[in-house]
N, C-alpha and C. Protein backbone atom coordinates (compact mmCIF):
# COMPACT_ATOMS: atom_id res chain seq x y z
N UNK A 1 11.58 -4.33 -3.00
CA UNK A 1 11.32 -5.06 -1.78
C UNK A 1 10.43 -4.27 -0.83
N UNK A 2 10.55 -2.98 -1.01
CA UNK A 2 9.63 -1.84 0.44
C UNK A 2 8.30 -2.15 -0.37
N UNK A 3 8.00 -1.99 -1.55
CA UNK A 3 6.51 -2.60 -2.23
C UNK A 3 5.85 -3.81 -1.42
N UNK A 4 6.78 -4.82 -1.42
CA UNK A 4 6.46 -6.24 -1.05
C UNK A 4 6.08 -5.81 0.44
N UNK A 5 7.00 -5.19 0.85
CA UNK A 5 6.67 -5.14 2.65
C UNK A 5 5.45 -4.37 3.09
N UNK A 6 4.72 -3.47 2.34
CA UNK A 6 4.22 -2.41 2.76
C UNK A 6 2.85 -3.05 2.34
N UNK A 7 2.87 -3.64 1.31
CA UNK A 7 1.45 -4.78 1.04
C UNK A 7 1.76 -6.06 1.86
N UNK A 8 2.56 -6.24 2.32
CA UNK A 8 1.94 -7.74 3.76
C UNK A 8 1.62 -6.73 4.71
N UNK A 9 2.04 -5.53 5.04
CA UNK A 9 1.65 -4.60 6.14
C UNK A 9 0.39 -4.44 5.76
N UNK A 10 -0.36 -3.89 4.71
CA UNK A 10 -1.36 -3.70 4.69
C UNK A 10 -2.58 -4.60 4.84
N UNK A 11 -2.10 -6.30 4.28
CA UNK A 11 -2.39 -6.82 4.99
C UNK A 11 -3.30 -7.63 6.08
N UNK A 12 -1.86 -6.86 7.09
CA UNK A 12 -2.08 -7.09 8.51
C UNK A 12 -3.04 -6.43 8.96
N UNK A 13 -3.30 -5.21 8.82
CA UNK A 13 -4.04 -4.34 9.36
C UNK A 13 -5.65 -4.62 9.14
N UNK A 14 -6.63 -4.05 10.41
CA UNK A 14 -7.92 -4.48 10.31
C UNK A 14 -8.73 -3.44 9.00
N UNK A 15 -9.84 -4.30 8.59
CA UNK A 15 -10.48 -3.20 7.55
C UNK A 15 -11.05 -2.25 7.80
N UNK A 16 -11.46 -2.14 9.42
CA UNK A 16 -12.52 -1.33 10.03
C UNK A 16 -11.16 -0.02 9.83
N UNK A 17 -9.64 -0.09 9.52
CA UNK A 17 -9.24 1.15 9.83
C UNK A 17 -8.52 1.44 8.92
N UNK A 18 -8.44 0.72 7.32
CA UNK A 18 -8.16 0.90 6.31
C UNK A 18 -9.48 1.33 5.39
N UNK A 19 -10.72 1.28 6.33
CA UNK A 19 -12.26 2.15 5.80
C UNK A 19 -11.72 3.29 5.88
N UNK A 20 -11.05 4.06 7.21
CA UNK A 20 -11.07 5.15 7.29
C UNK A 20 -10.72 6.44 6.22
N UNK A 21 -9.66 5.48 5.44
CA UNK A 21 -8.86 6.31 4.28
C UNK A 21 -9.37 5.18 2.74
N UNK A 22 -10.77 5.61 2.26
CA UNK A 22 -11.25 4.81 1.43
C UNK A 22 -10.85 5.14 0.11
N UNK A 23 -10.03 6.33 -0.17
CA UNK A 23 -9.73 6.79 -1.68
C UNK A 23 -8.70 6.06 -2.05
N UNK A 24 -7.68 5.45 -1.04
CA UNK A 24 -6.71 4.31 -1.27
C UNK A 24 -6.89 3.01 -1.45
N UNK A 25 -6.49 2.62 -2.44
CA UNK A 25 -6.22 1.23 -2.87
C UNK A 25 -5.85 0.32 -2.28
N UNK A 26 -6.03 -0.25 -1.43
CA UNK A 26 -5.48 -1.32 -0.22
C UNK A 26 -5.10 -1.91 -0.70
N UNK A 27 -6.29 -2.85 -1.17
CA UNK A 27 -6.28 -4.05 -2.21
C UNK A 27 -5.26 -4.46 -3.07
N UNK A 28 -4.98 -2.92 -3.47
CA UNK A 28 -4.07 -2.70 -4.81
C UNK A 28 -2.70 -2.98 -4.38
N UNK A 29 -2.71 -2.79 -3.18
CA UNK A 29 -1.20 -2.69 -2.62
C UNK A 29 -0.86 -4.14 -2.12
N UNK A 30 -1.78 -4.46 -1.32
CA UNK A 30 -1.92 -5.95 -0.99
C UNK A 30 -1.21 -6.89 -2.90
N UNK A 31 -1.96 -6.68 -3.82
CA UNK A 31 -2.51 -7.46 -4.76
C UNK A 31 -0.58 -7.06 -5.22
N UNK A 32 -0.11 -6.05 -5.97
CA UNK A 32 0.60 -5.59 -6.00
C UNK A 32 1.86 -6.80 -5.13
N UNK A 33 1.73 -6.46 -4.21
CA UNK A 33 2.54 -7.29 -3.16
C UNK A 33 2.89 -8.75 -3.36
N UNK A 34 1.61 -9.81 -4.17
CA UNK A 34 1.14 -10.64 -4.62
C UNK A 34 1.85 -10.65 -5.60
N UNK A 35 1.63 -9.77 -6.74
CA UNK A 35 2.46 -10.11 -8.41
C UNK A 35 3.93 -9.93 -7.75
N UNK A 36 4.73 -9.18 -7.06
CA UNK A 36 6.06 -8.53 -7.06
C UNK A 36 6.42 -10.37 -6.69
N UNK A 37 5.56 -10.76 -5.35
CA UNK A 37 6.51 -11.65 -4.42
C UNK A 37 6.03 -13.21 -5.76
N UNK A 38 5.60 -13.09 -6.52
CA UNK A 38 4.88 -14.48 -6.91
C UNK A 38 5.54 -14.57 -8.63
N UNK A 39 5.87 -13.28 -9.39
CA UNK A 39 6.07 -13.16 -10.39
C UNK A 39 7.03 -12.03 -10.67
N UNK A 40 7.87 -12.37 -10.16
CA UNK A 40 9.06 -10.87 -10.40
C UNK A 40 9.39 -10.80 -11.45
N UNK A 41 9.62 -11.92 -12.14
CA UNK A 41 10.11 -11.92 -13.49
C UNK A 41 9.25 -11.46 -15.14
N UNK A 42 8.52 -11.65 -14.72
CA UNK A 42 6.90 -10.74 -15.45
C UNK A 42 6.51 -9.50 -14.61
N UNK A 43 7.53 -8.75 -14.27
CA UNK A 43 6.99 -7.77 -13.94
C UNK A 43 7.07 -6.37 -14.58
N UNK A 44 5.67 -5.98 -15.20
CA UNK A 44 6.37 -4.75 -15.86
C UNK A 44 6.82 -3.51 -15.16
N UNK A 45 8.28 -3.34 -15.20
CA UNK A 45 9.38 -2.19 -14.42
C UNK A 45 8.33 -0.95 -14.96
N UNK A 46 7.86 -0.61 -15.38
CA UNK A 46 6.61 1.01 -15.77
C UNK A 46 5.84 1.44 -14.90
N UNK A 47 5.09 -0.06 -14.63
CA UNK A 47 4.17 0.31 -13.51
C UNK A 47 4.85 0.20 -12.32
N UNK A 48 5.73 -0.57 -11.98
CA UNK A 48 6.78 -0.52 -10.57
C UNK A 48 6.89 1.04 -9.93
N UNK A 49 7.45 1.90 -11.26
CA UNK A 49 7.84 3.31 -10.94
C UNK A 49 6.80 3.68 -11.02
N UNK A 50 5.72 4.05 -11.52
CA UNK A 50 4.42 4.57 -11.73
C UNK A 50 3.70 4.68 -10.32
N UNK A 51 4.13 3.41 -9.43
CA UNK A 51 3.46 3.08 -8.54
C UNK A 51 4.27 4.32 -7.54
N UNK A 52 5.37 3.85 -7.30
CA UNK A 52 6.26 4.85 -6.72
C UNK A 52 6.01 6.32 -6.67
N UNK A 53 6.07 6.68 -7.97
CA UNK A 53 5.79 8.35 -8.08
C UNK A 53 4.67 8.63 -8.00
N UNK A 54 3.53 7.89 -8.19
CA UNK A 54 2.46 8.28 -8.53
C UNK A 54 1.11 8.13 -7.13
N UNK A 55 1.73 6.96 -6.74
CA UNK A 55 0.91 6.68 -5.89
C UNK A 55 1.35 6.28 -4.26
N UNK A 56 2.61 6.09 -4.40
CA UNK A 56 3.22 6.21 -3.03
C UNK A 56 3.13 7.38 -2.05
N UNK A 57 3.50 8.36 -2.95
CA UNK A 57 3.06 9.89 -2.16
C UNK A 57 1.67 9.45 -1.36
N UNK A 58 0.70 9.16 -2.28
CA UNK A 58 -0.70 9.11 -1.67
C UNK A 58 -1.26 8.16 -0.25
N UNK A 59 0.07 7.00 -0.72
CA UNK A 59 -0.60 6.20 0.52
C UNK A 59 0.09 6.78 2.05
N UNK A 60 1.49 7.57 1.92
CA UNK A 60 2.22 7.74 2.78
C UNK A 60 1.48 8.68 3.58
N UNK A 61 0.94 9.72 3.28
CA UNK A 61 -0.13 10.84 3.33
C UNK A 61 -1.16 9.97 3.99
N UNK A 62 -1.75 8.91 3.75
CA UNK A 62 -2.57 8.11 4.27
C UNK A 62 -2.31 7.18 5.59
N UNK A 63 -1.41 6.96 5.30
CA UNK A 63 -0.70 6.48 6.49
C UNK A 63 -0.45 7.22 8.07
N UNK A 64 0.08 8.28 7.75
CA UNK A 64 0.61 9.30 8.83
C UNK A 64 -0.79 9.81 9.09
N UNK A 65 -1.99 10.26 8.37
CA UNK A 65 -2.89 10.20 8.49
C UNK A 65 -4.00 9.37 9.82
N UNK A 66 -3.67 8.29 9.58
CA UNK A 66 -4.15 7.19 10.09
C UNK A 66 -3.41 7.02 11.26
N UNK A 67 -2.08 7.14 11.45
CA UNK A 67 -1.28 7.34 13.01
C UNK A 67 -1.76 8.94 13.53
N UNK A 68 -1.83 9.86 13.17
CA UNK A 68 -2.37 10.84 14.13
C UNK A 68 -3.59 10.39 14.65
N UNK A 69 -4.98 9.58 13.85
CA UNK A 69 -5.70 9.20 14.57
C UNK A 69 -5.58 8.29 15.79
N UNK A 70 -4.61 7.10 15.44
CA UNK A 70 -4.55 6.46 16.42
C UNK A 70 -3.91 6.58 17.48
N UNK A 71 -3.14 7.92 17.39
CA UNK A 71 -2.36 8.95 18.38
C UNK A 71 -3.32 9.45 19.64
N UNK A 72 -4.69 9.68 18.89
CA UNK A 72 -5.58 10.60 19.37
C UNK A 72 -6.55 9.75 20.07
N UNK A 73 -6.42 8.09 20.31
CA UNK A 73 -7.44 7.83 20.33
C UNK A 73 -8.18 7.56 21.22
């Protein structure tokens, strides 16, 4: 379910400030968000965790990232 939430969050947000952190997959997370909420039942559980370990670290890092800027701004 934090998958599903964190891709409508992403979203929400404008592109001019999801440019800022361009090595991340927005899209992916958005799209992601899309298969979980539209097709749960075809979902392959591999990439679920894959996503988690692999790439969650990265966006979170991106995130906090992106609030110090807008801390600063």
């Amino acid at each position: 379910m934090r998958l599903i939430e964190i891709g409508e969050a992403v979203k929400a947000l404008p592109a001019e400030l999801l440019d800022q952190e361009s090595g991340i997959a927005w899209d992916g997370a958005a799209g992601m968000r899309d298969w979980l909420t539209h097709h749960y039942f075809d979902t392959d559980h591999s990439i679920v965790r894959s996503t988690v370990e692999n790439d969650l670290p990265d966006l979170e890092q991106a995130v906090q990232r992106l609030i110090r800027l807008a801390e600063k701004g």
